[in-house]
C-alpha atoms as a PDB file:
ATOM      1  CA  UNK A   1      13.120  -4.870 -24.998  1.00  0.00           C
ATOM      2  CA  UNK A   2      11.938  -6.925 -28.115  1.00  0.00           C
ATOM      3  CA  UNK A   3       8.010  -5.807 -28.481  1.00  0.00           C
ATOM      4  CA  UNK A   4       6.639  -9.351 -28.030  1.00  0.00           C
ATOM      5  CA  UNK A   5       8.771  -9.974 -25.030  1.00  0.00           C
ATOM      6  CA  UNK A   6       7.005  -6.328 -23.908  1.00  0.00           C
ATOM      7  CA  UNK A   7       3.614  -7.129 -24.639  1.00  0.00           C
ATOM      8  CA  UNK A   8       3.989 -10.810 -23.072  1.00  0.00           C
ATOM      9  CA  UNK A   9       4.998  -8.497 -19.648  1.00  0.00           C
ATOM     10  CA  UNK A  10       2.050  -6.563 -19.787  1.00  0.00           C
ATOM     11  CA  UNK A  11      -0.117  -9.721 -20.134  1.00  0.00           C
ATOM     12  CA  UNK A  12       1.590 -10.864 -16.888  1.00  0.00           C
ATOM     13  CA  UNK A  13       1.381  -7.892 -14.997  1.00  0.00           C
ATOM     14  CA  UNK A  14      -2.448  -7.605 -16.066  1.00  0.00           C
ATOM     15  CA  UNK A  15      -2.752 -11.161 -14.539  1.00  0.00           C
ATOM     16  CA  UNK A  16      -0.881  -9.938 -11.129  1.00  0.00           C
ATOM     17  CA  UNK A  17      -2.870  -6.972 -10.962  1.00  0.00           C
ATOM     18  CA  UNK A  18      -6.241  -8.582 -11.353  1.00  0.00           C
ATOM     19  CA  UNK A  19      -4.377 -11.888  -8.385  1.00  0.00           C
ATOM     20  CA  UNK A  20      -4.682  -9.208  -5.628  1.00  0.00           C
ATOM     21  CA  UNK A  21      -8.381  -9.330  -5.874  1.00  0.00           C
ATOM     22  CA  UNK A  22      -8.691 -12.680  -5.992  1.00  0.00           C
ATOM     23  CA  UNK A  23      -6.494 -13.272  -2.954  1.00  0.00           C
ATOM     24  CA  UNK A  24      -8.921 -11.352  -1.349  1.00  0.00           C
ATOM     25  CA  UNK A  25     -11.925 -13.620  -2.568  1.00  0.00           C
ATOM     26  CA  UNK A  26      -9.937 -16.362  -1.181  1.00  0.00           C
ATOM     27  CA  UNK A  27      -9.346 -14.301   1.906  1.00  0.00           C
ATOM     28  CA  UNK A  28     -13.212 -14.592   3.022  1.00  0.00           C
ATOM     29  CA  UNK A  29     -13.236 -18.528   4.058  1.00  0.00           C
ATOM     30  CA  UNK A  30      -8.857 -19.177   4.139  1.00  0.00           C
ATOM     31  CA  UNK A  31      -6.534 -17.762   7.176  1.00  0.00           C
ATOM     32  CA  UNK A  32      -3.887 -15.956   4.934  1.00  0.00           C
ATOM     33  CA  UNK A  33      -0.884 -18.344   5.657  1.00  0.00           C
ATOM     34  CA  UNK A  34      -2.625 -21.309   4.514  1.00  0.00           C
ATOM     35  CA  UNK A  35      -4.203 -19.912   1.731  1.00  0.00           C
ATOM     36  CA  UNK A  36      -0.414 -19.088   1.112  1.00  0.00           C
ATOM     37  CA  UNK A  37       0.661 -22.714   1.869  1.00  0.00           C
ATOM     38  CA  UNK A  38      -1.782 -24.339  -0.559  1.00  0.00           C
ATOM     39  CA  UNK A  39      -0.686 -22.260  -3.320  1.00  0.00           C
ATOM     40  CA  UNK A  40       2.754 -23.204  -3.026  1.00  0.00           C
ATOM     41  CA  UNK A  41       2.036 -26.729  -2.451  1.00  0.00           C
ATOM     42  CA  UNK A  42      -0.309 -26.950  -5.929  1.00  0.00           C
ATOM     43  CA  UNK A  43       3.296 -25.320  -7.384  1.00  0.00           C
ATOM     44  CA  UNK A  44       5.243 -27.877  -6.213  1.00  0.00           C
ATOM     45  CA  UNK A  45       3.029 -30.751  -6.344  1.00  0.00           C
ATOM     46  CA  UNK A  46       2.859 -33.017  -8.943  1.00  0.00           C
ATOM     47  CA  UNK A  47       5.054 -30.927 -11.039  1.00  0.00           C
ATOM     48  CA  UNK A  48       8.520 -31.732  -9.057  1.00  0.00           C
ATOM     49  CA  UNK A  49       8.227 -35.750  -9.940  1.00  0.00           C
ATOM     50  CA  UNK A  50       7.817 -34.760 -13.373  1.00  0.00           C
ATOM     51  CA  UNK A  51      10.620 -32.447 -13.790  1.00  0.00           C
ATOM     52  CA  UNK A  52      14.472 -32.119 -12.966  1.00  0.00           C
ATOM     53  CA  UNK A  53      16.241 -30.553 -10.345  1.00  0.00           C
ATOM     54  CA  UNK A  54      17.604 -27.098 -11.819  1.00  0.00           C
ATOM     55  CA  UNK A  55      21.548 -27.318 -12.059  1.00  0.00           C
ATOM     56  CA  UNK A  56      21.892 -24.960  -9.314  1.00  0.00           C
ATOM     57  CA  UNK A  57      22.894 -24.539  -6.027  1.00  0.00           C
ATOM     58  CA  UNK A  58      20.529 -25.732  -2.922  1.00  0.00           C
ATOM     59  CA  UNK A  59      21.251 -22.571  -1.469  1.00  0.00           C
ATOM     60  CA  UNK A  60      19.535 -20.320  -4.086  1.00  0.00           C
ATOM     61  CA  UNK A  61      16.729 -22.742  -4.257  1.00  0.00           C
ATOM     62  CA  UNK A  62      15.706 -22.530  -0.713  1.00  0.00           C
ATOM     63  CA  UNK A  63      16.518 -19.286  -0.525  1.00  0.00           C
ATOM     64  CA  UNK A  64      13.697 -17.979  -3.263  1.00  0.00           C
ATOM     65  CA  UNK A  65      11.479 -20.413  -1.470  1.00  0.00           C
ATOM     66  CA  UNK A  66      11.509 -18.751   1.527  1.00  0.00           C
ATOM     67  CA  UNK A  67      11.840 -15.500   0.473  1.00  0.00           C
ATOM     68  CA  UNK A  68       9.279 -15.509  -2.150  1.00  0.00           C
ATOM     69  CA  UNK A  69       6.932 -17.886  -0.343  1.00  0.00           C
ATOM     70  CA  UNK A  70       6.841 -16.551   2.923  1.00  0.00           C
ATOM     71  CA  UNK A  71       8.906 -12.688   3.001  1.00  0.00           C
ATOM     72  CA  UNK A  72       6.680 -12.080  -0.290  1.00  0.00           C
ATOM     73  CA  UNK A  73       3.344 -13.515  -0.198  1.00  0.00           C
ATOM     74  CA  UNK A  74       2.504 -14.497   3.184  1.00  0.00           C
ATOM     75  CA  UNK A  75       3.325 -10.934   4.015  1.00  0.00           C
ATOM     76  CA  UNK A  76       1.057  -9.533   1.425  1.00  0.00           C
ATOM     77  CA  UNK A  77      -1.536 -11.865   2.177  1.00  0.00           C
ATOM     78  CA  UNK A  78      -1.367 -10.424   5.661  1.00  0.00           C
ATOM     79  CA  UNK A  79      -1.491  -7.057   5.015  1.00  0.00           C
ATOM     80  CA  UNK A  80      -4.656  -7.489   2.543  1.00  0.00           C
ATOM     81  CA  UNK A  81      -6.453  -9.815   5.725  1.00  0.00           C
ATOM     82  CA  UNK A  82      -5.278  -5.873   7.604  1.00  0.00           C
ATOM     83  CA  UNK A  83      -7.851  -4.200   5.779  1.00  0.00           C
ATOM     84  CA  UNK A  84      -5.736  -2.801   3.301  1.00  0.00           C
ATOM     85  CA  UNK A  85      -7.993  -3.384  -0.251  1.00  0.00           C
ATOM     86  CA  UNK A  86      -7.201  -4.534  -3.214  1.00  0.00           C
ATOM     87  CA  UNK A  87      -6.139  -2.088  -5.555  1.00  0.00           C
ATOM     88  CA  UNK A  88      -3.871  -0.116  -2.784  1.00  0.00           C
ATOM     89  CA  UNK A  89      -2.073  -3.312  -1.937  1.00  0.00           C
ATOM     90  CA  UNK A  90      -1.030  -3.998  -5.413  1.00  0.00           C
ATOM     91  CA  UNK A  91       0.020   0.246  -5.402  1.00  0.00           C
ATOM     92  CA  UNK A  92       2.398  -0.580  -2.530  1.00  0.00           C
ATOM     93  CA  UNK A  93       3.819  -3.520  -3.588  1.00  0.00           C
ATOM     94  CA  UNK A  94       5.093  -1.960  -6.377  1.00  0.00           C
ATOM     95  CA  UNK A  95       7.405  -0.360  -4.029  1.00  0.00           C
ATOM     96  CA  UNK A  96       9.429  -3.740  -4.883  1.00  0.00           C
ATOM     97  CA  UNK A  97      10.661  -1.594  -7.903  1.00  0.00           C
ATOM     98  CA  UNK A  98      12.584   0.725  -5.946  1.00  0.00           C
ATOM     99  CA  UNK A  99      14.334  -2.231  -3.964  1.00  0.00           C
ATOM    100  CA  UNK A 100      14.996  -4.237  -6.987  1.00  0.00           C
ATOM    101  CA  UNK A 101      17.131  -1.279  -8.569  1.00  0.00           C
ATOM    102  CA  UNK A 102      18.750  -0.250  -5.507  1.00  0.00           C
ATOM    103  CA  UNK A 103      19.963  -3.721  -4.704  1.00  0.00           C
ATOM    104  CA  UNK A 104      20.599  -5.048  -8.163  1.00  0.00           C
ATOM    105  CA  UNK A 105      22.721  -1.458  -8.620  1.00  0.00           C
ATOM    106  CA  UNK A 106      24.912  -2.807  -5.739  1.00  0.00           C
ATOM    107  CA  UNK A 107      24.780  -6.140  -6.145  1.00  0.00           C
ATOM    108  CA  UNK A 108      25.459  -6.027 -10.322  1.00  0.00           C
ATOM    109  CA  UNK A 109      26.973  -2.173 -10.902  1.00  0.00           C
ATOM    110  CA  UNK A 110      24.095  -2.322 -13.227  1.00  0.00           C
ATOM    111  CA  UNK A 111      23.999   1.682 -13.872  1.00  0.00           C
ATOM    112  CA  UNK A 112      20.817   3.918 -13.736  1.00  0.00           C
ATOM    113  CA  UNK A 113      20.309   6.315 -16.415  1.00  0.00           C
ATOM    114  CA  UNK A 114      18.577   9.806 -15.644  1.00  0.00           C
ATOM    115  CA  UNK A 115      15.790   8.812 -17.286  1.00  0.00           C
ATOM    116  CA  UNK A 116      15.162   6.013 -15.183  1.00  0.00           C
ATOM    117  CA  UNK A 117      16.215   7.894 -12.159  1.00  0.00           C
ATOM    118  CA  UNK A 118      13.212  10.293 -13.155  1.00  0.00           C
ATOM    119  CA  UNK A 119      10.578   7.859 -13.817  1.00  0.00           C
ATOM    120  CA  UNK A 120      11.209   6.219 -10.090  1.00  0.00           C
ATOM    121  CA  UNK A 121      11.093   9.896  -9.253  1.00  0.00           C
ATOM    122  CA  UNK A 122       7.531  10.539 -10.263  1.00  0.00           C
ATOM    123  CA  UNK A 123       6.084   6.844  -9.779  1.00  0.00           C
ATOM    124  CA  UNK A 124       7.334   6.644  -5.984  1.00  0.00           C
ATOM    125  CA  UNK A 125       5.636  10.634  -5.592  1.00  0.00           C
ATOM    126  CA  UNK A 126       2.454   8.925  -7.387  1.00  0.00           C
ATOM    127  CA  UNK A 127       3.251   5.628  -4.456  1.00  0.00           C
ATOM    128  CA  UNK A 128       3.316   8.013  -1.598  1.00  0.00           C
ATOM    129  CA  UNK A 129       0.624   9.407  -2.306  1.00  0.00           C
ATOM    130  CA  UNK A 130      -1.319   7.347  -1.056  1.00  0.00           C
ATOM    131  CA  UNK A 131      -1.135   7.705   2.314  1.00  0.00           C
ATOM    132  CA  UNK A 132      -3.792  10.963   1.587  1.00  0.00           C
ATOM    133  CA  UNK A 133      -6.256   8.815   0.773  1.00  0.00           C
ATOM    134  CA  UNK A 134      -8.879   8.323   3.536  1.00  0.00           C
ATOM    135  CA  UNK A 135     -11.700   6.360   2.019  1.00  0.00           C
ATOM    136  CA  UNK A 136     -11.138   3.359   4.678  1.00  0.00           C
ATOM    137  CA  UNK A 137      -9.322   1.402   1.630  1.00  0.00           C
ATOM    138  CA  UNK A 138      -6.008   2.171   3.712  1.00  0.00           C
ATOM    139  CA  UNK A 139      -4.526   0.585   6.763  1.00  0.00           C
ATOM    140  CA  UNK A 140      -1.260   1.448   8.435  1.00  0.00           C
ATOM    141  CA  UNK A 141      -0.471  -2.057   9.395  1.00  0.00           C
ATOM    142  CA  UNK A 142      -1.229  -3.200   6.046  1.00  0.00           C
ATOM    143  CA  UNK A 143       1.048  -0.740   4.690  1.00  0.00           C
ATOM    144  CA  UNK A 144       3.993  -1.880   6.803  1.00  0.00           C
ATOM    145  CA  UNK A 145       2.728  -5.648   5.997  1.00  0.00           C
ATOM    146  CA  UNK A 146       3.195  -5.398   2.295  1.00  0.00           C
ATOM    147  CA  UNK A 147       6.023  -2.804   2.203  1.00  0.00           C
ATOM    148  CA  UNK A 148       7.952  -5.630   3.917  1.00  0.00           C
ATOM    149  CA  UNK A 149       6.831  -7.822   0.904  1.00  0.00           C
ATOM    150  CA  UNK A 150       8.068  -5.686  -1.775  1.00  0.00           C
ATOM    151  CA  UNK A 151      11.824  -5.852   0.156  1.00  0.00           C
ATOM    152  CA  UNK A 152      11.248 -10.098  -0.146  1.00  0.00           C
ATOM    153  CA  UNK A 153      10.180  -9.657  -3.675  1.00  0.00           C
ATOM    154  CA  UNK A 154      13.006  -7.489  -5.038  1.00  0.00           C
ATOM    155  CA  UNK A 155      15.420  -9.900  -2.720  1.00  0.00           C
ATOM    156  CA  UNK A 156      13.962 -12.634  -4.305  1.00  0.00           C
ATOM    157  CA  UNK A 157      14.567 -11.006  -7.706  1.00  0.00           C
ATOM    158  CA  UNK A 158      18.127 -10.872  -6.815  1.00  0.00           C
ATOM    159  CA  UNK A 159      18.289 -14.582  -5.506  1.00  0.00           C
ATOM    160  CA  UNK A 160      16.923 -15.817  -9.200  1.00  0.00           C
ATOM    161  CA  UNK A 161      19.602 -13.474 -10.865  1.00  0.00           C
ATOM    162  CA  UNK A 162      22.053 -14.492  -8.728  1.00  0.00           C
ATOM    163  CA  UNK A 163      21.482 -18.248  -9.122  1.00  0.00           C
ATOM    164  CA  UNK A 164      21.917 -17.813 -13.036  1.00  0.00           C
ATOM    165  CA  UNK A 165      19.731 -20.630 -14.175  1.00  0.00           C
ATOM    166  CA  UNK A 166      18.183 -21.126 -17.828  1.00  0.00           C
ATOM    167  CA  UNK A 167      15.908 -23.842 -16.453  1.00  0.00           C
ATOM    168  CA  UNK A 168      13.430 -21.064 -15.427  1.00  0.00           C
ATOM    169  CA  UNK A 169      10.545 -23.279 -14.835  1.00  0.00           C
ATOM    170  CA  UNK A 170      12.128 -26.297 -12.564  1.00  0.00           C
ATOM    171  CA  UNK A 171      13.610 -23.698 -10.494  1.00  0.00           C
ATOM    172  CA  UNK A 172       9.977 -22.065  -9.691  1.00  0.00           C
ATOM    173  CA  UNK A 173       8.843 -25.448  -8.810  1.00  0.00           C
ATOM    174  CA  UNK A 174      11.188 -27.093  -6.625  1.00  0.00           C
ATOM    175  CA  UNK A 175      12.162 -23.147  -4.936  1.00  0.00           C
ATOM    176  CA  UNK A 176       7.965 -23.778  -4.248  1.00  0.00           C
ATOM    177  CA  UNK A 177       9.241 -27.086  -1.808  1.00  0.00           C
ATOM    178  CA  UNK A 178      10.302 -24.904   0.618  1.00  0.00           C
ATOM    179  CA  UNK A 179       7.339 -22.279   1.342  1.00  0.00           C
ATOM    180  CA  UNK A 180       4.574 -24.734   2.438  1.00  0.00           C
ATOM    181  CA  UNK A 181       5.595 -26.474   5.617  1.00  0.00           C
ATOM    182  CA  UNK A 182       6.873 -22.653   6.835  1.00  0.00           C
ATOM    183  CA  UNK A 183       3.568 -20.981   5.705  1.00  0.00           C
ATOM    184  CA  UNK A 184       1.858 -23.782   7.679  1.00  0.00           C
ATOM    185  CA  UNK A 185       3.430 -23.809  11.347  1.00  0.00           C
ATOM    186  CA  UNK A 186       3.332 -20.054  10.618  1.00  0.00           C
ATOM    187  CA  UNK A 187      -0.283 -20.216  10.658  1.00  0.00           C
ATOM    188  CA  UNK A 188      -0.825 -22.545  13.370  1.00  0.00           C
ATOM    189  CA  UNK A 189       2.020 -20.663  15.688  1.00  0.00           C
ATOM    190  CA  UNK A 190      -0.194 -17.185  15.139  1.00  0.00           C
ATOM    191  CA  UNK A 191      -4.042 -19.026  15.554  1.00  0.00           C
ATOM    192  CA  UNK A 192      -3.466 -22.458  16.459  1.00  0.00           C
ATOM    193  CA  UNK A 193      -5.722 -25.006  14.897  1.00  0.00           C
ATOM    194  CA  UNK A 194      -8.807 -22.421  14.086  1.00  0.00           C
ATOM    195  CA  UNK A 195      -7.226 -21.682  11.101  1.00  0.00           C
ATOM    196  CA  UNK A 196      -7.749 -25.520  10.330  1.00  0.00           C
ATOM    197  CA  UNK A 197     -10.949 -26.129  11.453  1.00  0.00           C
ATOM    198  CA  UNK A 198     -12.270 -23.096   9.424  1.00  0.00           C
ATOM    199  CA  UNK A 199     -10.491 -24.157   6.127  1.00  0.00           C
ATOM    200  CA  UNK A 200     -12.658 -27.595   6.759  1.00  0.00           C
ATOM    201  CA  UNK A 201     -15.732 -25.888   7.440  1.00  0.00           C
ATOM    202  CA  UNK A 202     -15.751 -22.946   5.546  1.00  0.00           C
ATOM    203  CA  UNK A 203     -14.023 -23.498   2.224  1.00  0.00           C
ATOM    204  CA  UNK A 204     -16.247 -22.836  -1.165  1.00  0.00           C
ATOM    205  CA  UNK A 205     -16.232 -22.382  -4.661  1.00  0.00           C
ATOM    206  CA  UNK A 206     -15.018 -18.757  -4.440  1.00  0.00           C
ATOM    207  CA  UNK A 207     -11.811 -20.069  -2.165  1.00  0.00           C
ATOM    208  CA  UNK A 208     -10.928 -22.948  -4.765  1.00  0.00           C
ATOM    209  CA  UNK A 209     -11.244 -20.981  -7.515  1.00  0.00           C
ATOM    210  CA  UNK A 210      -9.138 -18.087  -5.974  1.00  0.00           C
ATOM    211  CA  UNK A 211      -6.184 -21.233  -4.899  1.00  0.00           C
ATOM    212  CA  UNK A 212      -6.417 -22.437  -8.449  1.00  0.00           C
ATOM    213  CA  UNK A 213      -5.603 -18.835 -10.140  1.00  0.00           C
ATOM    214  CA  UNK A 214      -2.582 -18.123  -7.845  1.00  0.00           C
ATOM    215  CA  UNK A 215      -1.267 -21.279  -8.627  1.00  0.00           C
ATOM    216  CA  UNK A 216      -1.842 -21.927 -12.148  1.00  0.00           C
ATOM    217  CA  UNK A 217      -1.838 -18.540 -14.196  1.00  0.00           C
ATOM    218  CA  UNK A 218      -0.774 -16.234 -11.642  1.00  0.00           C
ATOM    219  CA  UNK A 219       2.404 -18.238 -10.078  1.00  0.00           C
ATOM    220  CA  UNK A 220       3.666 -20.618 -12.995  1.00  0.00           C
ATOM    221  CA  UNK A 221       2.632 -19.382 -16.052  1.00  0.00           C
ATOM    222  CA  UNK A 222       3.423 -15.627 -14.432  1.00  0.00           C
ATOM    223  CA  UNK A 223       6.820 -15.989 -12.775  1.00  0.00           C
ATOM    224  CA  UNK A 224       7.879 -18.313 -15.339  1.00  0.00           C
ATOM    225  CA  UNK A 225       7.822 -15.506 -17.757  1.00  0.00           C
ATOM    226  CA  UNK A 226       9.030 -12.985 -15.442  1.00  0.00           C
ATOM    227  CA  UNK A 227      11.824 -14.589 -14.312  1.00  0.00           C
ATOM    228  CA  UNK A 228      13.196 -15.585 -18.456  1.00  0.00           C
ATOM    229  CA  UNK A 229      12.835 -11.784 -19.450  1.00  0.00           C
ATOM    230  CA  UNK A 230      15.283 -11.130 -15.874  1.00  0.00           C
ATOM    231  CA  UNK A 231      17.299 -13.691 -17.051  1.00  0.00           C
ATOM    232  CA  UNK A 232      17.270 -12.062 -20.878  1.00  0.00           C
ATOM    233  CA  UNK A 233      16.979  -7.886 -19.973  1.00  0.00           C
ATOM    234  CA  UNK A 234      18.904  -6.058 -16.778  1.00  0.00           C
ATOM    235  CA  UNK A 235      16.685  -6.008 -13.820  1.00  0.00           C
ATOM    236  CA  UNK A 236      16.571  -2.476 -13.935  1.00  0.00           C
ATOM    237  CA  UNK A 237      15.020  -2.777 -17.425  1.00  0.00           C
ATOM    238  CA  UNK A 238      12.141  -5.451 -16.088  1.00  0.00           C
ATOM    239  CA  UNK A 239      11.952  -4.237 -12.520  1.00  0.00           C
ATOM    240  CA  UNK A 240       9.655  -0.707 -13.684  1.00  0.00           C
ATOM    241  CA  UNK A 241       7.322  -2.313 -15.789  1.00  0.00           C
ATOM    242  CA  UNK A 242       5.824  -4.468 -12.616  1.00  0.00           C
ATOM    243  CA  UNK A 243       4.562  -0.544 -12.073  1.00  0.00           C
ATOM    244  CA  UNK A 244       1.841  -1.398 -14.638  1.00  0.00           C
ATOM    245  CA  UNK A 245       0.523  -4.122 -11.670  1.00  0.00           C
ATOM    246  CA  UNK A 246      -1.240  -1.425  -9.648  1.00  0.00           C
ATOM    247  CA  UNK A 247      -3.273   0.168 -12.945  1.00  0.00           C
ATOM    248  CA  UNK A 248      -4.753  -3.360 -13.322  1.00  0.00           C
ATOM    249  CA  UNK A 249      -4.866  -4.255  -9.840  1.00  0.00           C
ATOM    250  CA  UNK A 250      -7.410  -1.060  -8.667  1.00  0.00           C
ATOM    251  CA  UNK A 251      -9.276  -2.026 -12.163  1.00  0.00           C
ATOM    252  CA  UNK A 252      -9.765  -5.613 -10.356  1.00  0.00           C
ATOM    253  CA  UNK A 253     -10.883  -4.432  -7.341  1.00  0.00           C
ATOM    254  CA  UNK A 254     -13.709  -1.769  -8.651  1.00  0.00           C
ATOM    255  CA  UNK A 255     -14.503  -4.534 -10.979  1.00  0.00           C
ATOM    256  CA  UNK A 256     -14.993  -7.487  -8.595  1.00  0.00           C
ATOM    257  CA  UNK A 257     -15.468  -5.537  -5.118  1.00  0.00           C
ATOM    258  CA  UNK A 258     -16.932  -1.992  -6.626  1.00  0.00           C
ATOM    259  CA  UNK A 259     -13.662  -0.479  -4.904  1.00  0.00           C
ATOM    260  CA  UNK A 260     -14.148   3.595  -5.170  1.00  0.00           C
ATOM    261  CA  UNK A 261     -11.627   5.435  -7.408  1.00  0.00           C
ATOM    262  CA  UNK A 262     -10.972   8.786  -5.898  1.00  0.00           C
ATOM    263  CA  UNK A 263      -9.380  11.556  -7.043  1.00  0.00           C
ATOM    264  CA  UNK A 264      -5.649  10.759  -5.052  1.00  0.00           C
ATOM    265  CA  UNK A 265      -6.147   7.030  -6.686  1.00  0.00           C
ATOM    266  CA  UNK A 266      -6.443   8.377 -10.099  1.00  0.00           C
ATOM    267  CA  UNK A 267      -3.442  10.782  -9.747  1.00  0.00           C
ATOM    268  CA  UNK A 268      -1.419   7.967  -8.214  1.00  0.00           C
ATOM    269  CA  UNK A 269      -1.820   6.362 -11.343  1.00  0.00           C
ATOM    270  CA  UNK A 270      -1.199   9.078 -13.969  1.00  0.00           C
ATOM    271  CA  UNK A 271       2.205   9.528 -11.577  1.00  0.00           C
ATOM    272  CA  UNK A 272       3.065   6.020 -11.866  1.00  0.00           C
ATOM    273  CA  UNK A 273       2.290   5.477 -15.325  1.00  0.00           C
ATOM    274  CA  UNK A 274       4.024   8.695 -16.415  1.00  0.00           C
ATOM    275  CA  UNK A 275       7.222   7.610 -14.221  1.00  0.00           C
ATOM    276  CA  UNK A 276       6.790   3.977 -16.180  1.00  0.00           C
ATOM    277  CA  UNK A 277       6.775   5.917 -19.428  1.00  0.00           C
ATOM    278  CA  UNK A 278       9.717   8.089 -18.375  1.00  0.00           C
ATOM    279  CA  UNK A 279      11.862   5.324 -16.655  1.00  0.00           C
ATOM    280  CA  UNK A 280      11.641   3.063 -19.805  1.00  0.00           C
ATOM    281  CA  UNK A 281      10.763   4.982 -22.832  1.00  0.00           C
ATOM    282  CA  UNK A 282      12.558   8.466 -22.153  1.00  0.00           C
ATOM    283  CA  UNK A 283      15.672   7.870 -24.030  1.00  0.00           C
ATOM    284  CA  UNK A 284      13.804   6.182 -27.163  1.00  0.00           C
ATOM    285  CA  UNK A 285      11.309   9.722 -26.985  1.00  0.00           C
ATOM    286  CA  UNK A 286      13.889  11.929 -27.375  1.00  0.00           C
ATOM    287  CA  UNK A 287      16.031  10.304 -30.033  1.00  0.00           C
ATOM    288  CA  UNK A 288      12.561  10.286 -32.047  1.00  0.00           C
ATOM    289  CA  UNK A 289      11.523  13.778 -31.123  1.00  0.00           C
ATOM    290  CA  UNK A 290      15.300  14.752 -32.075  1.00  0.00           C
ATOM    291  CA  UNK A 291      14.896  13.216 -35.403  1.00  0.00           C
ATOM    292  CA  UNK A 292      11.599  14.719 -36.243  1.00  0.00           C
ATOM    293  CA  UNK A 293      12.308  17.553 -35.466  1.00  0.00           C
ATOM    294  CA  UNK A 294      16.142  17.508 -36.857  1.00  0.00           C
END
């Protein structure tokens, strides 16, 4: 991967890590499907009368919607609304990584090399363990909640490699049609109308501003870029660096919610970013080890 395209991952998995957080700020005053739904809707809305259908099937279109509006995010926003913090929900997500190479290795005979192999090795034992940690940051249901979100995301990962489309940014936009109206009768099917009447009454500052970052940095600018390096690298090649998410995702949450770093959180970093180094870098280490020392 060229470095720029690199570095202009990192940015964007800095800016995903840091979205958990603020999901949770939005959290406090918005039931977690709307708060879902309004994203989507600021996606879609004014930006599909401005720009083109992408030359792809309907199928694919509606298919990411769903997936990636609902099976992604309206999962995860559930699981955070379960008690599960921050910086752990942004760890588990990154589960998605696993999925996305299984899958795309069946789906595209894209091959795994060993070093690869070995960096998912060490990041999913620096993943699992995080069910030792016991600091109340942890919920089962909130585990299950955005473990089913990673298996959307990598899906939807699939769906936009599948669909094949250079017009990265239309596709993003109208896909975002389809996850409102779901996300909506979602959340009036699980709480009726309170969910309504305390979006009326309760919403502030901290909610609007929280809407305006998933929508604006987080989901266009972010998944814009994500999805052109997928369309420009093999998913298994993209796929490990969303492991960086969780390193800036627990720096969010001690930052903006004075979440406590224990000594299990720390070493399910080191894991994961050792695995990230391994999975990515391992073959470009030892061909410059080899020639210094040859």
């Amino acid at each position: 991967m060229k470095l720029h395209h690199l570095l202009l991952a990192v940015l964007i998995t800095a800016v995903w890590g840091i979205n958990f957080s603020v999901i949770k700020l939005g959290l406090h005053s918005v039931d977690a499907f709307i708060l879902a739904g309004i994203r989507f809707t600021l996606c879609a809305l004014p930006a599909i009368f401005f720009i083109k259908k992408p030359d792809v099937p309907w199928r694919y279109i509606i298919g990411y919607g769903l997936i990636f509006g609902i099976g992604l995010w309206g999962l995860v926003n559930l699981g955070i609304n379960a008690g599960l913090s921050a910086g752990i929900a942004s760890l588990v997500l990154q589960f998605s990584a696993f999925f996305t190479l299984l899958i795309g290795s069946w789906v595209f005979s894209e091959r795994c090399s060993r070093y690869q192999i070995a960096g998912f090795i060490i990041s999913g034992a620096g993943l699992l363990s995080i069910f030792f940690i016991t600091d109340g940051s942890v919920t089962l249901s909130g585990i299950l909640l955005v473990l089913a979100g990673a298996l959307a995301w990598s899906i939807a990962n699939i769906i936009n490699k599948k669909a094949g489309t250079r017009q990265v940014f239309a596709f993003l936009v109208w896909s975002s049609v389809f996850s409102p109206i779901p996300l909506f009768l979602l959340a009036w099917l699980v709480n009726g109308t309170a969910g309504y009447s305390v979006l009326i009454s309760h919403i502030d500052a901290r909610a609007i501003l929280s809407i305006l970052f998933q929508v604006y940095p987080n989901t266009l600018f972010g998944y814009w870029i994500w999805n052109l390096l997928l369309k420009k690298y093999p998913v298994s090649t993209v796929a490990p660096l969303s492991l960086l998410v969780p390193v800036f995702g627990i720096l969010g949450s001690v930052a903006i919610f004075g979440e406590n770093v224990s000594f299990e959180k720390i070493m399910a970093l080191l894991l994961i970013i050792t695995g990230l180094v391994t999975g990515v870098y391992g073959q470009r280490i030892k061909q410059f080890v080899g020639q210094r020392t040859g």
